[in-house]
Protein backbone atom coordinates (compact mmCIF):
# COMPACT_ATOMS: atom_id res chain seq x y z
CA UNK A 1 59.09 28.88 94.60
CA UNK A 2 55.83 26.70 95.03
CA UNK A 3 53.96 29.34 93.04
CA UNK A 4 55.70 28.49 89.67
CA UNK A 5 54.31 26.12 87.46
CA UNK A 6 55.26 22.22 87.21
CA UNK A 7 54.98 22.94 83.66
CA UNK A 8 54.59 25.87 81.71
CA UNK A 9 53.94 27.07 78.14
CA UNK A 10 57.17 27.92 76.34
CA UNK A 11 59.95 29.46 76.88
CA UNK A 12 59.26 27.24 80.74
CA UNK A 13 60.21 28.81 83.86
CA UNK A 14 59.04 25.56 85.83
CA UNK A 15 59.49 24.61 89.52
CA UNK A 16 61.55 21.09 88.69
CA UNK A 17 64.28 23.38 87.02
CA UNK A 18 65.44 24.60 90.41
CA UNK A 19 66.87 23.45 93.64
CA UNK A 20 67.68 24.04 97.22
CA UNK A 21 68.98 22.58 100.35
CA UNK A 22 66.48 22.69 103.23
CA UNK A 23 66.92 25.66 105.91
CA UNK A 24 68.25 23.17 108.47
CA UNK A 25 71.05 22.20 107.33
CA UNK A 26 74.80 23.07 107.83
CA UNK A 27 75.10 24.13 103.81
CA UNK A 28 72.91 26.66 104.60
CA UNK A 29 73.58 29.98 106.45
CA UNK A 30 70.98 31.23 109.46
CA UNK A 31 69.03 33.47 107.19
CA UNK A 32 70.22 32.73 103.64
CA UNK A 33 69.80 30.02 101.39
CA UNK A 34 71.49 29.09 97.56
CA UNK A 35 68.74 28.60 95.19
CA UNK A 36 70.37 26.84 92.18
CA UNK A 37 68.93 26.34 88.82
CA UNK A 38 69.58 24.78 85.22
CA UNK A 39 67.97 23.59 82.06
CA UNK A 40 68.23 22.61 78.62
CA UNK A 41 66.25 24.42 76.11
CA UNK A 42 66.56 24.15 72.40
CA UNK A 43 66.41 27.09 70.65
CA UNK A 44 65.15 29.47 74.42
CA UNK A 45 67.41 32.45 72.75
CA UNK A 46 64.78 33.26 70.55
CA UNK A 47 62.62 34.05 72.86
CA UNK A 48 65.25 34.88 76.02
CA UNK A 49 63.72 38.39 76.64
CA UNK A 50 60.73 36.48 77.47
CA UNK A 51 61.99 34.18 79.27
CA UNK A 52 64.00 37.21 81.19
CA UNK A 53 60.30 38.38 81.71
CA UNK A 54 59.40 35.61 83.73
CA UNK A 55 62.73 34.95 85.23
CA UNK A 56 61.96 38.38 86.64
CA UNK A 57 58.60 38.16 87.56
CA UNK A 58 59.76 35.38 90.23
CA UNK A 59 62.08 37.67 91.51
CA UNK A 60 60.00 40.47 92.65
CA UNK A 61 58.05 37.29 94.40
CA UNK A 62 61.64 36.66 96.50
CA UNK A 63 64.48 37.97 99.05
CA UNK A 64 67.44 37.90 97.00
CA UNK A 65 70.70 39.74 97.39
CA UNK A 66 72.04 38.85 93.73
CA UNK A 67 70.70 36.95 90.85
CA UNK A 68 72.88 35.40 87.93
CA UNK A 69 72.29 33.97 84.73
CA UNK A 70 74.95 32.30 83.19
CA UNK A 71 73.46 31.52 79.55
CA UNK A 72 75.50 28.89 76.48
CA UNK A 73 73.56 29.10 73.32
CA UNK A 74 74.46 27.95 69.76
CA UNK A 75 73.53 30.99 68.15
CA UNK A 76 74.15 33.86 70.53
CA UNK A 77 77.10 32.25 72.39
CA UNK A 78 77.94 32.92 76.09
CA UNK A 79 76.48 35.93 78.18
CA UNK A 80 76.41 36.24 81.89
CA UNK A 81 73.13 38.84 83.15
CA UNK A 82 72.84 39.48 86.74
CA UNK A 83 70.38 41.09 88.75
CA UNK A 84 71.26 43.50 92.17
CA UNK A 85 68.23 44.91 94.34
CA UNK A 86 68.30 48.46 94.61
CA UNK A 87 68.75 49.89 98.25
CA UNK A 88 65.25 50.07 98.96
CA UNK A 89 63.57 47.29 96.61
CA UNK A 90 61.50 44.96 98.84
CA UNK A 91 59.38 42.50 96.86
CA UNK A 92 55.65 43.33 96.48
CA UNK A 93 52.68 41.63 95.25
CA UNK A 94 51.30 41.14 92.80
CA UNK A 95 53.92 38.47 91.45
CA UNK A 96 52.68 37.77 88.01
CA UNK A 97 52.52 39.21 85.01
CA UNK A 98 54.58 40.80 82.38
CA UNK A 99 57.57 43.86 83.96
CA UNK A 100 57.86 46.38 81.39
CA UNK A 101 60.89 48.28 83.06
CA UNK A 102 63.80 45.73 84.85
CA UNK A 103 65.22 49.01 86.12
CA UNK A 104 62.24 49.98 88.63
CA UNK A 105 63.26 46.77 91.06
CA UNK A 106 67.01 46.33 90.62
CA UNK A 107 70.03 47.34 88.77
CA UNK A 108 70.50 44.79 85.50
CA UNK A 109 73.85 44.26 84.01
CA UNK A 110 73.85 41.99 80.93
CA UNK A 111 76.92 40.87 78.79
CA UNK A 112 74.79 41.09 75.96
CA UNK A 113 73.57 44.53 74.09
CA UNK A 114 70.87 45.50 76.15
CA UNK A 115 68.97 46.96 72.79
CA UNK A 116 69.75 43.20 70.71
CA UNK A 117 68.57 41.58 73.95
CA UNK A 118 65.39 43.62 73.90
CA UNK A 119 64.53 42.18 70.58
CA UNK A 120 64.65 38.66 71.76
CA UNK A 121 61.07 38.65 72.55
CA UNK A 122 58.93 36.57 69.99
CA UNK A 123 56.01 38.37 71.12
């Protein structure tokens, strides 16, 4: 987490926009930790696929044993997208940089149409 930016070019994936307790604690399990996030972007569903991008970048940087995405937009409405390592995913460097299959890590599920999601990218 102290590899993302403090603040980054649009759409932001930015280190103040998550949260966690610290490891010694007693709302915190022996080898597993909550990482929460939130933020309020206006207008981020034009460009959610690249914001996805980068969402996913950090996780091939983490352990994780699910990821979820709850999303409330104006225009697109509600979607939920959530991210499951496959069986033998174990994160790898580099972490940067642009994924150009989601599949090759983990299994994605997405509420929205994976094909009108993929044309979400302003780039």
């Amino acid at each position: 987490m102290s590899t993302l930016p403090v603040d980054d070019l649009w759409p932001p994936l930015e280190r103040h926009m998550f949260g966690w307790a610290p490891y010694d604690t007693q709302v915190t399990k022996r080898y597993s930790r909550v990482i929460h996030f939130a933020a309020s972007l206006t207008e981020v569903e034009w460009d959610l696929r690249l914001w996805i991008d980068k969402f996913e970048v950090l996780l091939r940087c983490l352990h994780w044993e699910r990821a979820v995405v709850q999303l409330e937009t104006f225009y697109l409405g509600e979607h939920t997208f959530t991210w499951h390592p496959k069986a033998a995913w174990r994160p790898q460097p580099p972490c940067y940089g642009h994924l150009d299959q989601t599949t090759e890590w983990w299994d994605f599920e997405s509420s929205m149409d994976l094909k009108e999601l993929a044309q979400l990218r302003s780039v």
